[in-house]
PDB file of N, CA and C in Angstrom:
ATOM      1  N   UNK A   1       0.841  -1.185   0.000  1.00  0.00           N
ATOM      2  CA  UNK A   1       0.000   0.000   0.000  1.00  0.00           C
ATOM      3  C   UNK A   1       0.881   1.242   0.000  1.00  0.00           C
ATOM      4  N   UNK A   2       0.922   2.118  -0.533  1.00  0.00           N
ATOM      5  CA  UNK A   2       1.057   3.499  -0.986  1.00  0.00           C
ATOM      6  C   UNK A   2       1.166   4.150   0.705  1.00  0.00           C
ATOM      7  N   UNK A   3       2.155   5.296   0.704  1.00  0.00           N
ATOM      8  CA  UNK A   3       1.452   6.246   1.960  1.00  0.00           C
ATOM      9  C   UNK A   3       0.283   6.671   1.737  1.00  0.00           C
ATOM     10  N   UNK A   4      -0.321   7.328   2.566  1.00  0.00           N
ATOM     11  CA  UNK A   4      -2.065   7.128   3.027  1.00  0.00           C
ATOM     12  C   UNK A   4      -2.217   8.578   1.889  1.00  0.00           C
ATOM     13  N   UNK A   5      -1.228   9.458   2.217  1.00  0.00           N
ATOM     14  CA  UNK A   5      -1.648  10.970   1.645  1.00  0.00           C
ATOM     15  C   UNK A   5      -1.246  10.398  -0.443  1.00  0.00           C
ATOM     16  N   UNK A   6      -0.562   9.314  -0.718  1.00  0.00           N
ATOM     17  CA  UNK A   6      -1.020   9.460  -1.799  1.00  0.00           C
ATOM     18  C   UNK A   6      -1.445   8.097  -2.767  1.00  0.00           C
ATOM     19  N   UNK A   7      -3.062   8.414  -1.861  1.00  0.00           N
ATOM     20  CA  UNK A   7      -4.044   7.640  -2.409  1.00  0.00           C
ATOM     21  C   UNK A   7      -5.135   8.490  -2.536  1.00  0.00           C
ATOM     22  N   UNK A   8      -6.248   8.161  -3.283  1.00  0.00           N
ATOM     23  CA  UNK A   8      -7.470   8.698  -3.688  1.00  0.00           C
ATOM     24  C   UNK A   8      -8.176   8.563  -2.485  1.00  0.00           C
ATOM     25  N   UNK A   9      -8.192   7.785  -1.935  1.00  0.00           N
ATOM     26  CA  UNK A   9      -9.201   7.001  -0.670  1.00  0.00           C
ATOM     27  C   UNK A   9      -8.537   7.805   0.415  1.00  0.00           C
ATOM     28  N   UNK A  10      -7.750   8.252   0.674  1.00  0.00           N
ATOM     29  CA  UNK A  10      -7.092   8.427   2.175  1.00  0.00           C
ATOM     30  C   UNK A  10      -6.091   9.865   1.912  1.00  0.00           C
ATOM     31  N   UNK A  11      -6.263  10.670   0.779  1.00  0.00           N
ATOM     32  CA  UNK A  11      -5.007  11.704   0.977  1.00  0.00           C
ATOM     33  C   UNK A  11      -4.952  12.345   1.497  1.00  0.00           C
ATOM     34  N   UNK A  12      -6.053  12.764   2.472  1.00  0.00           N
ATOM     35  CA  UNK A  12      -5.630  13.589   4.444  1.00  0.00           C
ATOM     36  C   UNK A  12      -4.701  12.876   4.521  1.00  0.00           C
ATOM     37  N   UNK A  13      -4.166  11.733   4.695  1.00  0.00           N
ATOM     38  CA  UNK A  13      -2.856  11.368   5.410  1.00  0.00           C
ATOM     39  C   UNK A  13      -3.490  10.256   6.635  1.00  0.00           C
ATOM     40  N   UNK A  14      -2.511   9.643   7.492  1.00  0.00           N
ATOM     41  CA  UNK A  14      -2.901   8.798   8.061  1.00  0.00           C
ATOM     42  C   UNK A  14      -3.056   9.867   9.569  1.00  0.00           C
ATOM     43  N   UNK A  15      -2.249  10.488   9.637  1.00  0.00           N
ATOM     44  CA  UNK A  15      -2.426  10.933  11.549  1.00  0.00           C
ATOM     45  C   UNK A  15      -2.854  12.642  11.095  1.00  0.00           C
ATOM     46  N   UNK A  16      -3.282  13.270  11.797  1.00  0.00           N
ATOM     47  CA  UNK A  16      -4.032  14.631  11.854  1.00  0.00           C
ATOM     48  C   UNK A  16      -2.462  15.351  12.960  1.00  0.00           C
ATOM     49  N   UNK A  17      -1.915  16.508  11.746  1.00  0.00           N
ATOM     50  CA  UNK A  17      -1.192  16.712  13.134  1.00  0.00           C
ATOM     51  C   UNK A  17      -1.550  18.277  13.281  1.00  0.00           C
ATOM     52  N   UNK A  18      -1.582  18.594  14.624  1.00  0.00           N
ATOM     53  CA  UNK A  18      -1.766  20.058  15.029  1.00  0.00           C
ATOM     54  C   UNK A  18      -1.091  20.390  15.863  1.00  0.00           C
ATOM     55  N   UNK A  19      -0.958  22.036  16.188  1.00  0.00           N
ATOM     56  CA  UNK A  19      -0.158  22.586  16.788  1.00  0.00           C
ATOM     57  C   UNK A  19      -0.533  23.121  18.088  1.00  0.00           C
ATOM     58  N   UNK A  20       0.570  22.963  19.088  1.00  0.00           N
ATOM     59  CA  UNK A  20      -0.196  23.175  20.375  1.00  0.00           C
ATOM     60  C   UNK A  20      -1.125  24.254  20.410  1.00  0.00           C
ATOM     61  N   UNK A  21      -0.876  25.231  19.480  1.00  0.00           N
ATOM     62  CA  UNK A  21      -2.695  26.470  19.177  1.00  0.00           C
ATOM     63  C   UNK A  21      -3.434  26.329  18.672  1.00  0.00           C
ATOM     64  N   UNK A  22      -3.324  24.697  18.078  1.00  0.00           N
ATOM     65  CA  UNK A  22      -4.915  24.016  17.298  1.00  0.00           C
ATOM     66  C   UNK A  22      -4.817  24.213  16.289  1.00  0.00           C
ATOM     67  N   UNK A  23      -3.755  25.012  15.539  1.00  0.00           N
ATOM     68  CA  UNK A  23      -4.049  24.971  14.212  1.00  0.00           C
ATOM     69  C   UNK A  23      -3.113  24.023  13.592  1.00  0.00           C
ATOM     70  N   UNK A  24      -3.485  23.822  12.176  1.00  0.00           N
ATOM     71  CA  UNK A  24      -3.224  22.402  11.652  1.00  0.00           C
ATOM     72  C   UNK A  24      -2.096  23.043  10.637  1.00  0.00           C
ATOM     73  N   UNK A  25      -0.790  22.195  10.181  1.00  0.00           N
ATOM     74  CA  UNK A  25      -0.427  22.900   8.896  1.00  0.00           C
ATOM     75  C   UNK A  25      -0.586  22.921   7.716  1.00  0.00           C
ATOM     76  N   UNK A  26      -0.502  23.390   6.739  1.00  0.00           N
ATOM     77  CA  UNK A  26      -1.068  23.356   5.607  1.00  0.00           C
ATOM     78  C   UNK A  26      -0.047  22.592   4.171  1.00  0.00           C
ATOM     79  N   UNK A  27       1.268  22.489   4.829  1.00  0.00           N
ATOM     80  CA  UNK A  27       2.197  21.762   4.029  1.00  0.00           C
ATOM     81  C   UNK A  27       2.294  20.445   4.382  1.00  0.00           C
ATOM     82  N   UNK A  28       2.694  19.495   2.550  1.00  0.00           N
ATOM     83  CA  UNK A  28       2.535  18.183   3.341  1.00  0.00           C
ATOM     84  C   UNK A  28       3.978  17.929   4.647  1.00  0.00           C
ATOM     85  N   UNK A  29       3.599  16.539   5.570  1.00  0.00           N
ATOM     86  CA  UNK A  29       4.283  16.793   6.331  1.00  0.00           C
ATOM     87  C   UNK A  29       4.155  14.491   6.457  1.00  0.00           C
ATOM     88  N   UNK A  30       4.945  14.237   7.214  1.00  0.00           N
ATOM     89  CA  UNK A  30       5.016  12.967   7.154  1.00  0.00           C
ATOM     90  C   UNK A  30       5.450  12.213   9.245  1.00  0.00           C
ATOM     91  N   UNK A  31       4.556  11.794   9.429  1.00  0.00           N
ATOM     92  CA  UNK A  31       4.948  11.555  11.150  1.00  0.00           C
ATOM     93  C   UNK A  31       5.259   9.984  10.750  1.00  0.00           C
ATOM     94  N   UNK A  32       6.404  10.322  11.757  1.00  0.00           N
ATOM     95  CA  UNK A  32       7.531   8.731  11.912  1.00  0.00           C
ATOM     96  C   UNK A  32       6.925   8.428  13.359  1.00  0.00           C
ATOM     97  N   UNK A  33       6.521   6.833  13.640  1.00  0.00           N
ATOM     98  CA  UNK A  33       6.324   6.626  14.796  1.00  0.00           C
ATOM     99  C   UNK A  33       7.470   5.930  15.704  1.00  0.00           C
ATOM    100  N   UNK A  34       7.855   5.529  16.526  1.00  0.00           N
ATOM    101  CA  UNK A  34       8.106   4.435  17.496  1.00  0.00           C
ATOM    102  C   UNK A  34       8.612   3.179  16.925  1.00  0.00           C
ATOM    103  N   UNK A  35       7.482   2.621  16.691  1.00  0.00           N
ATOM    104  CA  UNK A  35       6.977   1.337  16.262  1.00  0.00           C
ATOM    105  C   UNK A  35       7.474   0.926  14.857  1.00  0.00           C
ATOM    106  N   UNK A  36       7.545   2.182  14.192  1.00  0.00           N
ATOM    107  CA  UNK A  36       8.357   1.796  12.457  1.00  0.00           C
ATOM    108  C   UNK A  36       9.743   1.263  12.961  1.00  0.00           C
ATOM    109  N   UNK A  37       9.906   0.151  12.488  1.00  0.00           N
ATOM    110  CA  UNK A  37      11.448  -0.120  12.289  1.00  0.00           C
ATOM    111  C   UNK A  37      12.145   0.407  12.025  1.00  0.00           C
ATOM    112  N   UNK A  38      11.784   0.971  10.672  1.00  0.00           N
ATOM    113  CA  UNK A  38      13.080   2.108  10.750  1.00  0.00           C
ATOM    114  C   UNK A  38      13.175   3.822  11.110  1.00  0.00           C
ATOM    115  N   UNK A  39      12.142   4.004  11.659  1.00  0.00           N
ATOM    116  CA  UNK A  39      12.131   5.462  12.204  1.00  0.00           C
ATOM    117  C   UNK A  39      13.225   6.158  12.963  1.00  0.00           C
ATOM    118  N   UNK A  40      13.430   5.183  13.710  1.00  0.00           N
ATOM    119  CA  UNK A  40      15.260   5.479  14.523  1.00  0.00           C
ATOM    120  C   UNK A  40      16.337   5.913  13.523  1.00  0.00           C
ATOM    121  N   UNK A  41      16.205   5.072  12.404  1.00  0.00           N
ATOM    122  CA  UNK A  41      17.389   5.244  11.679  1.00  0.00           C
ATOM    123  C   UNK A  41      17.003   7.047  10.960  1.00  0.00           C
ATOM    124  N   UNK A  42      15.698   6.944  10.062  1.00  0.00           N
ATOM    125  CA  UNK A  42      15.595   8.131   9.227  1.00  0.00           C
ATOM    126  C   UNK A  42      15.660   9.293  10.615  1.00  0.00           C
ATOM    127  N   UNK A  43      15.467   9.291  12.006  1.00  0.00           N
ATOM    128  CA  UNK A  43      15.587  10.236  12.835  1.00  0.00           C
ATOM    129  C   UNK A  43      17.489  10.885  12.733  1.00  0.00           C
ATOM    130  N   UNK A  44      18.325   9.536  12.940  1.00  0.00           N
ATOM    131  CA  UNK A  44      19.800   9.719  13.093  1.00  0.00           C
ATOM    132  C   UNK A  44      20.749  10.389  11.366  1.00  0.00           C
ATOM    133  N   UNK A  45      19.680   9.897  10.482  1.00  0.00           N
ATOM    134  CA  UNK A  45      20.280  10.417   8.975  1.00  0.00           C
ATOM    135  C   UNK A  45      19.246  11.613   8.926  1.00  0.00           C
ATOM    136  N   UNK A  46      18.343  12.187   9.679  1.00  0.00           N
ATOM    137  CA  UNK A  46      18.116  13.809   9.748  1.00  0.00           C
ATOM    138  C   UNK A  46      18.601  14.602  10.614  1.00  0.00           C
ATOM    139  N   UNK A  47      19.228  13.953  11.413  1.00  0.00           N
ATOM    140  CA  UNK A  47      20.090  15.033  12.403  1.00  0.00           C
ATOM    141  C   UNK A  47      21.807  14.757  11.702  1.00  0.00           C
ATOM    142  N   UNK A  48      22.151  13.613  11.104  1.00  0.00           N
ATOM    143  CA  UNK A  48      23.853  13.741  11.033  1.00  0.00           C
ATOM    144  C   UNK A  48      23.585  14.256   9.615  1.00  0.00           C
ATOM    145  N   UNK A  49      22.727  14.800   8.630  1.00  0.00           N
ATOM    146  CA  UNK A  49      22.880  15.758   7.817  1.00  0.00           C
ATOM    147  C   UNK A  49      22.571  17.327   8.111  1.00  0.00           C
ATOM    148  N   UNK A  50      21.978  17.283   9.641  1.00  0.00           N
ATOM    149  CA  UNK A  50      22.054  18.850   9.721  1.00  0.00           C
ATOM    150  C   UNK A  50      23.495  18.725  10.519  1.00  0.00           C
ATOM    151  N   UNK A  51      23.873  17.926  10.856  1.00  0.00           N
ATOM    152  CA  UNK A  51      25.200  18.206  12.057  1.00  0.00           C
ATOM    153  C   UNK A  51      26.260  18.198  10.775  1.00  0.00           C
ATOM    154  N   UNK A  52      26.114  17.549   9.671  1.00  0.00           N
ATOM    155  CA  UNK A  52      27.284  17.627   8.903  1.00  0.00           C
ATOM    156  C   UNK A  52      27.249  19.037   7.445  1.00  0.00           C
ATOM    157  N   UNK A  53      25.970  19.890   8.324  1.00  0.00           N
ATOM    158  CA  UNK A  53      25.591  21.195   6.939  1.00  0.00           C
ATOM    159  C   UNK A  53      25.930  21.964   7.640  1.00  0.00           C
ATOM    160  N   UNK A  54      25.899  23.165   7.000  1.00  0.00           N
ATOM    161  CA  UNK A  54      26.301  24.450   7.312  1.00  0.00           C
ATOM    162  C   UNK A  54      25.223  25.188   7.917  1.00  0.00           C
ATOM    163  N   UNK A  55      24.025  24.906   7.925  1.00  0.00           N
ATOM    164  CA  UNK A  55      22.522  25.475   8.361  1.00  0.00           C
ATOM    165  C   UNK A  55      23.121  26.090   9.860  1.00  0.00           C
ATOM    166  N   UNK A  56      23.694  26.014  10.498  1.00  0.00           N
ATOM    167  CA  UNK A  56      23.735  26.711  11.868  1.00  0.00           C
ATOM    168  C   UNK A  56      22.577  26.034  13.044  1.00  0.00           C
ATOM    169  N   UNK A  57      22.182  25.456  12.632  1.00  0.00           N
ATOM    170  CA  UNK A  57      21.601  24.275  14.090  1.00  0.00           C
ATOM    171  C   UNK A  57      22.287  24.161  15.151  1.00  0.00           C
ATOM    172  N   UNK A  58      21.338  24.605  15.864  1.00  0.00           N
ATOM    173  CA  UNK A  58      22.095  24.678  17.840  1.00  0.00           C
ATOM    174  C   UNK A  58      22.313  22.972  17.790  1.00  0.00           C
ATOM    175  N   UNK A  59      23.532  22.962  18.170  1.00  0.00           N
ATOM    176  CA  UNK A  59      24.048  21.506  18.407  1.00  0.00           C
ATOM    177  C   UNK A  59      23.019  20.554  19.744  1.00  0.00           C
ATOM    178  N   UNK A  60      22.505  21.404  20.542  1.00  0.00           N
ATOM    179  CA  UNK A  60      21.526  21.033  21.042  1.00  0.00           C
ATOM    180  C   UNK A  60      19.874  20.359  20.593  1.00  0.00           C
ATOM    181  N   UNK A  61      19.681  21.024  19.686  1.00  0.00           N
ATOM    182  CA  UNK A  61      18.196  20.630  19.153  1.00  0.00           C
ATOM    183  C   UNK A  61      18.778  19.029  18.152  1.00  0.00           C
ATOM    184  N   UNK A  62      20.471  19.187  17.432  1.00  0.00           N
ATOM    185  CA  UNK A  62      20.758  17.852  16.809  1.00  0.00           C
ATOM    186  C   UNK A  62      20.976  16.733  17.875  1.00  0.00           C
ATOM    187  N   UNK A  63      21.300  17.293  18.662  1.00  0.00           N
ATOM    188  CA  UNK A  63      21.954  16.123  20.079  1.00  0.00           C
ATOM    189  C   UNK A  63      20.344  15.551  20.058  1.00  0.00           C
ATOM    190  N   UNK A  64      19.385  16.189  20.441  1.00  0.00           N
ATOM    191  CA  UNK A  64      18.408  16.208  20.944  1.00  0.00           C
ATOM    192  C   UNK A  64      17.578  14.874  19.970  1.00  0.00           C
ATOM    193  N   UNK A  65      17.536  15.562  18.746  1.00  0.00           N
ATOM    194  CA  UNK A  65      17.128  14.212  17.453  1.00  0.00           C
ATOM    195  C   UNK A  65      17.781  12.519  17.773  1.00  0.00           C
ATOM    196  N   UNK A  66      19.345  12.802  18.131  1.00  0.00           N
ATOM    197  CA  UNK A  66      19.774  11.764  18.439  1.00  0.00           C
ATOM    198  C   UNK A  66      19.358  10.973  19.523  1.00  0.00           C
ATOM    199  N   UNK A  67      19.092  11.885  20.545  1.00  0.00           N
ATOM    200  CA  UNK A  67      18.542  10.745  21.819  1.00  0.00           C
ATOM    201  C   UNK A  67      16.934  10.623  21.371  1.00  0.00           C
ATOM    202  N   UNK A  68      15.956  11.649  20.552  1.00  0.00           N
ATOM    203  CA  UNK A  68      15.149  10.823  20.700  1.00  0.00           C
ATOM    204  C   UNK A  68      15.308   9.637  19.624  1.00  0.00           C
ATOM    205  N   UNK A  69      16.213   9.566  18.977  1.00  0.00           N
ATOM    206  CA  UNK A  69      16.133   8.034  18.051  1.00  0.00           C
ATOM    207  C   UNK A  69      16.479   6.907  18.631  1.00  0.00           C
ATOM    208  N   UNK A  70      17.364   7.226  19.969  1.00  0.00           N
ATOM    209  CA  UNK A  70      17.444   6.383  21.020  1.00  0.00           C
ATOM    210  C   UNK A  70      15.840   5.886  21.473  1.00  0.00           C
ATOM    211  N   UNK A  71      15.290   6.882  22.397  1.00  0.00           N
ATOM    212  CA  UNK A  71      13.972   6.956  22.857  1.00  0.00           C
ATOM    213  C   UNK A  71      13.318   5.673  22.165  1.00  0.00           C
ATOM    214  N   UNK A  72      12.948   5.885  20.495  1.00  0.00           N
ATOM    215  CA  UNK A  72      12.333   5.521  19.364  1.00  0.00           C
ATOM    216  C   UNK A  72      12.666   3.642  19.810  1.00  0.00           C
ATOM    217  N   UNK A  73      14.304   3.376  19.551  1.00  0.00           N
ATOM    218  CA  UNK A  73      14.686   1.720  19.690  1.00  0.00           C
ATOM    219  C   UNK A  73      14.354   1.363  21.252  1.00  0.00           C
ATOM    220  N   UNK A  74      14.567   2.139  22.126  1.00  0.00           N
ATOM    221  CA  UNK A  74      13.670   1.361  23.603  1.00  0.00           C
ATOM    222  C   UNK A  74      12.323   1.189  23.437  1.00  0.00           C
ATOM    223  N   UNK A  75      11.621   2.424  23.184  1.00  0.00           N
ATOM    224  CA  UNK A  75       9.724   2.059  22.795  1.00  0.00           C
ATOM    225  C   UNK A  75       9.926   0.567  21.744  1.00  0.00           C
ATOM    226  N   UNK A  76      10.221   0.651  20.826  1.00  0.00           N
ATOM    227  CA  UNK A  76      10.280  -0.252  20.213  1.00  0.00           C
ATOM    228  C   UNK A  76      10.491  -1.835  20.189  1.00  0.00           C
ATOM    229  N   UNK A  77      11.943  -1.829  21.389  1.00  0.00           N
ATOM    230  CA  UNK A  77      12.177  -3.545  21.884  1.00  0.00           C
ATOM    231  C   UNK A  77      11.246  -3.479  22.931  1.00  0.00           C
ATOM    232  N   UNK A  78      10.370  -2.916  23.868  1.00  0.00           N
ATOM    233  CA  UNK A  78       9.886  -3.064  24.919  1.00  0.00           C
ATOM    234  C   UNK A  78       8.511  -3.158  24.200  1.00  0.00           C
ATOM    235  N   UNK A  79       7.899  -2.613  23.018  1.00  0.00           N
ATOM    236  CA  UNK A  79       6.605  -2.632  22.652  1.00  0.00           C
ATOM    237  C   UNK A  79       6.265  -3.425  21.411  1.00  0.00           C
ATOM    238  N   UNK A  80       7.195  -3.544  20.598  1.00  0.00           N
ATOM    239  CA  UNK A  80       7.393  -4.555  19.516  1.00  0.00           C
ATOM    240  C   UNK A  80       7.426  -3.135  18.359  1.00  0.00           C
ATOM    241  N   UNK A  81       7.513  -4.262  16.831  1.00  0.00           N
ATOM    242  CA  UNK A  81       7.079  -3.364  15.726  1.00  0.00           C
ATOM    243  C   UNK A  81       6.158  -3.076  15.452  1.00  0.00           C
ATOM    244  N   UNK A  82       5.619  -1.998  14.557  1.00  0.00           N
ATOM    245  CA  UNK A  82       4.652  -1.900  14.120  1.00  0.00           C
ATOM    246  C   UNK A  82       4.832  -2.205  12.433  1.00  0.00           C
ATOM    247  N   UNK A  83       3.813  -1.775  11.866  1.00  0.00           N
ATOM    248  CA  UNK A  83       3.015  -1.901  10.643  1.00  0.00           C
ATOM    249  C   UNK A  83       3.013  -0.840  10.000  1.00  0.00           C
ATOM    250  N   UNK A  84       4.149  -0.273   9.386  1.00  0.00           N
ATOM    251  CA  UNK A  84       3.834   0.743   8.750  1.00  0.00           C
ATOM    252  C   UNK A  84       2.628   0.899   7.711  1.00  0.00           C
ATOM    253  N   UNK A  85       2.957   0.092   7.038  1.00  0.00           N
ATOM    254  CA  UNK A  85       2.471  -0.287   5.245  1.00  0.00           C
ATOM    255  C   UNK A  85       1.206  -0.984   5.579  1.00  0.00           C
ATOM    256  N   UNK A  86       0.804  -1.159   6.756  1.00  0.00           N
ATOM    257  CA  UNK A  86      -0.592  -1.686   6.852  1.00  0.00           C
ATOM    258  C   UNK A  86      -1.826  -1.075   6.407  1.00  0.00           C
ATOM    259  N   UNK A  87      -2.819  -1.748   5.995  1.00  0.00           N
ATOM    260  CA  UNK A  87      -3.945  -0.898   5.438  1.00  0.00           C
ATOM    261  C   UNK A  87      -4.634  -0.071   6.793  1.00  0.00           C
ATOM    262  N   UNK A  88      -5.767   0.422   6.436  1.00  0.00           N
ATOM    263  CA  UNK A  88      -6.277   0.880   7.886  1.00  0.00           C
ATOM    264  C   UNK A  88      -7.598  -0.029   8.790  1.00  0.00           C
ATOM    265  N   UNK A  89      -6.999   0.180   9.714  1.00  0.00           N
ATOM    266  CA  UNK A  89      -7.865  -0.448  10.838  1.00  0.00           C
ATOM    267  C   UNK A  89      -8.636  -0.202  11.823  1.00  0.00           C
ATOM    268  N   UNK A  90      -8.844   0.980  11.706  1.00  0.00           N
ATOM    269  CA  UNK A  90      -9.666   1.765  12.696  1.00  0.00           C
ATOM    270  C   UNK A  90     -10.734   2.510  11.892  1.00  0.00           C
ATOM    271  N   UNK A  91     -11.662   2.759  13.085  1.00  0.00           N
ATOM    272  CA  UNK A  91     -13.149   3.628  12.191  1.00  0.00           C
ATOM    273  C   UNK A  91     -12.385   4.848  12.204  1.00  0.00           C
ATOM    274  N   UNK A  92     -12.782   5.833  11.205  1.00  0.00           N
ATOM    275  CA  UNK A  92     -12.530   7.302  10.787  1.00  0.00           C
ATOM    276  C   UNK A  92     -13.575   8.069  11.859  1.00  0.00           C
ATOM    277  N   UNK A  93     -12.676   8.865  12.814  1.00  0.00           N
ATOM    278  CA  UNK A  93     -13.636   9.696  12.884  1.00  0.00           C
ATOM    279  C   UNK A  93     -13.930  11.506  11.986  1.00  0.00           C
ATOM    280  N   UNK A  94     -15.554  11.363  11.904  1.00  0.00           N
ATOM    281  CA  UNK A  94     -15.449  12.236  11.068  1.00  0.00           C
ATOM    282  C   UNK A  94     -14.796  13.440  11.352  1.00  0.00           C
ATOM    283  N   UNK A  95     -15.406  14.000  12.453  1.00  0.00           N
ATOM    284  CA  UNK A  95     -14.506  15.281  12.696  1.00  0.00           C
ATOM    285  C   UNK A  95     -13.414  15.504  12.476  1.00  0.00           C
ATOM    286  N   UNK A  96     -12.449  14.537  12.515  1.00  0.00           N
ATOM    287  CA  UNK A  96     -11.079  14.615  12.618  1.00  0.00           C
ATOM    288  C   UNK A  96     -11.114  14.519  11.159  1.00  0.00           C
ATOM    289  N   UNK A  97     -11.436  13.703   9.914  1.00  0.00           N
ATOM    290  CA  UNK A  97     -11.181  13.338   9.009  1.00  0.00           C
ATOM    291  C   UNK A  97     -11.798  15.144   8.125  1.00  0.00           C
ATOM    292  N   UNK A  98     -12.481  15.676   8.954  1.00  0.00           N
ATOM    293  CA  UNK A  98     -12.832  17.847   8.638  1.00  0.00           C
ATOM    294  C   UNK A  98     -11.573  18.212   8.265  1.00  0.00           C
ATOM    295  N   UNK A  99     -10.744  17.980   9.847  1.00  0.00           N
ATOM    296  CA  UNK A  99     -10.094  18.801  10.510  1.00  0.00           C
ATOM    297  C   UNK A  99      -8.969  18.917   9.247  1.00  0.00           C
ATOM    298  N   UNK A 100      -8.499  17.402   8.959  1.00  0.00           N
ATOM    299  CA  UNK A 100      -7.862  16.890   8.463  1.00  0.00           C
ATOM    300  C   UNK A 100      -7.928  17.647   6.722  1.00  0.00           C
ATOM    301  N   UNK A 101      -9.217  17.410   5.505  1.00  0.00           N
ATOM    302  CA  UNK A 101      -8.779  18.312   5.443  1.00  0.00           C
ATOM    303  C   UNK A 101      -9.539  19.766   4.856  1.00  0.00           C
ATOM    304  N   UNK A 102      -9.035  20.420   6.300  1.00  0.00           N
ATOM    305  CA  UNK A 102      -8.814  21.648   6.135  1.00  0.00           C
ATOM    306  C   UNK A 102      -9.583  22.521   6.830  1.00  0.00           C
ATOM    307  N   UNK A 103     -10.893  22.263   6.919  1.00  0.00           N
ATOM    308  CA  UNK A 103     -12.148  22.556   7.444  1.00  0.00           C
ATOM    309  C   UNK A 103     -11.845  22.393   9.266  1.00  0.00           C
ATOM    310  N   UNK A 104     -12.327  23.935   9.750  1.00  0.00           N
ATOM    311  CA  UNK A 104     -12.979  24.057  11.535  1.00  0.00           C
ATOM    312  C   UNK A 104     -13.637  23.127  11.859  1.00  0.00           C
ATOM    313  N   UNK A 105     -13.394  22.458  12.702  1.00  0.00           N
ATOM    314  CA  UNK A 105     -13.695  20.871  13.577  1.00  0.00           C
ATOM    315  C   UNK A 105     -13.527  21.090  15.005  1.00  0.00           C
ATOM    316  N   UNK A 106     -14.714  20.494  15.751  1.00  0.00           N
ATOM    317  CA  UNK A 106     -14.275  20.302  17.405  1.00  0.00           C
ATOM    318  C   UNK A 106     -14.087  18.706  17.242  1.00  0.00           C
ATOM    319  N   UNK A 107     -12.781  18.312  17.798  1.00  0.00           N
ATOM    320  CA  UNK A 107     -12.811  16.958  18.069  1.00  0.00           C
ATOM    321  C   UNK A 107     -12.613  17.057  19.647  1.00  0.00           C
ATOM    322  N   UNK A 108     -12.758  15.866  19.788  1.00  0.00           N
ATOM    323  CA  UNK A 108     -12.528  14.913  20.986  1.00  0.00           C
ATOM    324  C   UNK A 108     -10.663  13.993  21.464  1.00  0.00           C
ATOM    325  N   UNK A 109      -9.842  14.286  21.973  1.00  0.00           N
ATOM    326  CA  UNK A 109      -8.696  13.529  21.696  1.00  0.00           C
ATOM    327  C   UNK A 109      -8.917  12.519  22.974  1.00  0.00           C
ATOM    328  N   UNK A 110      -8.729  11.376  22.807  1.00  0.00           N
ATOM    329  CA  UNK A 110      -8.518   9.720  23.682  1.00  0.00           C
ATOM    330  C   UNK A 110      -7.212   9.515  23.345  1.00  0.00           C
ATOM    331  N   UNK A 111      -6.457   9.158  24.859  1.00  0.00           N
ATOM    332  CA  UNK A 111      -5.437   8.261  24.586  1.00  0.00           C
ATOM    333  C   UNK A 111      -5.856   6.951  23.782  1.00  0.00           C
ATOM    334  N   UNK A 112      -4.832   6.240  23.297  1.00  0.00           N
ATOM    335  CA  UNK A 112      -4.971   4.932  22.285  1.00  0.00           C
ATOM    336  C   UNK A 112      -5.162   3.718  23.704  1.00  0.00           C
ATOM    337  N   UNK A 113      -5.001   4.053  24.469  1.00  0.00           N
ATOM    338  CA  UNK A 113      -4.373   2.688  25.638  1.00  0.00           C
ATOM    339  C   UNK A 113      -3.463   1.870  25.092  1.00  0.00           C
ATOM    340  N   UNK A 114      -2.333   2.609  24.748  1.00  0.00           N
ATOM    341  CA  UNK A 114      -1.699   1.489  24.154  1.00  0.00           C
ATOM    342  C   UNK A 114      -1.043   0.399  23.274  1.00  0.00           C
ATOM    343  N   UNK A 115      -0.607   0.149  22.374  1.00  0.00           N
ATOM    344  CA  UNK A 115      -1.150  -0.508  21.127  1.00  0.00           C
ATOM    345  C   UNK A 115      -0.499  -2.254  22.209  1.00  0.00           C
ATOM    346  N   UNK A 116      -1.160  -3.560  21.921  1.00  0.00           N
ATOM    347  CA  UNK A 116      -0.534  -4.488  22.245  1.00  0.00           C
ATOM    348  C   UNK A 116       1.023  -4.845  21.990  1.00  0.00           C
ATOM    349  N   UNK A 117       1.253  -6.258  22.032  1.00  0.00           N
ATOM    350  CA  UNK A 117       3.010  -6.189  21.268  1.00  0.00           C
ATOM    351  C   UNK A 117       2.158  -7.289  19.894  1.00  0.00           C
ATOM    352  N   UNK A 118       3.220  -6.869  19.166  1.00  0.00           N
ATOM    353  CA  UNK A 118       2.484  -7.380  17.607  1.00  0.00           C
ATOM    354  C   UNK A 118       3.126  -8.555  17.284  1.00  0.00           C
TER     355      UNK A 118
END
C-alpha cells in the first residue's frame, strides 16, 4: 500500500497533526512513529545531515534528534514493531477526518491505551 496521503481514498494522510494552538499545517508533512522499524534510523540520517551542513543548528536541538532516536529503539524492543504499510484499521472519525482536510472541527482527543506487542 502506498502512503495514506497518496491515495485517492485516504489523501488527508494517516495521523491529523496540530499545533499546540490548534491549528493544523497546511504543508505536506510525514509523522515517523516508534513502532516503524526504521524510524530510529531516518531520525539519526536527519540530524547527522544537519550536524554535517552548514545550516547553523544549535548543536543542542541535533543532540536532541539523536537521543530521541534512542527513545524511538527502547519504545520499540519493549513494545514490539509496528506496521507501517498496513492498510487501515480503525473507524474514521469524522470530525477529525474535517479537521484533516482543512475545514474548523471540534474533536474529541482519547489516549490509544496502548497498542498491544504485535
Amino acid at each position: 500500500m502506498k502512503i495514506w496521503a497518496k491515495t485517492k481514498e485516504f489523501f488527508e494522510g494517516k495521523f491529523l497533526v496540530v499545533r499546540r494552538d490548534g491549528s493544523a499545517p497546511h504543508w505536506p508533512h510525514f509523522v515517523l512513529g516508534a513502532r516503524d522499524p526504521f524510524a530510529s534510523r531516518a531520525l539519526r540520517a536527519y540530524a547527522a545531515a544537519i550536524k554535517n551542513s552548514e545550516a547553523g543548528y544549535d548543536d543542542a536541538y541535533v543532540e536532541s534528534i539523536f537521543e530521541l532516536a534512542d527513545d524511538f529503539d527502547r519504545y520499540r524492543l519493549q513494545h514490539g514493531d509496528g506496521d507501517p504499510d498496513a492498510s487501515p484499521h480503525r473507524t474514521d472519525n469524522p470530525a477529525v477526518i474535517l479537521a484533516m482536510r482543512g475545514c474548523a472541527s471540534v474533536i474529541e482527543v482519547m489516549p490509544d491505551g496502548e497498542n498491544k506487542l504485535k
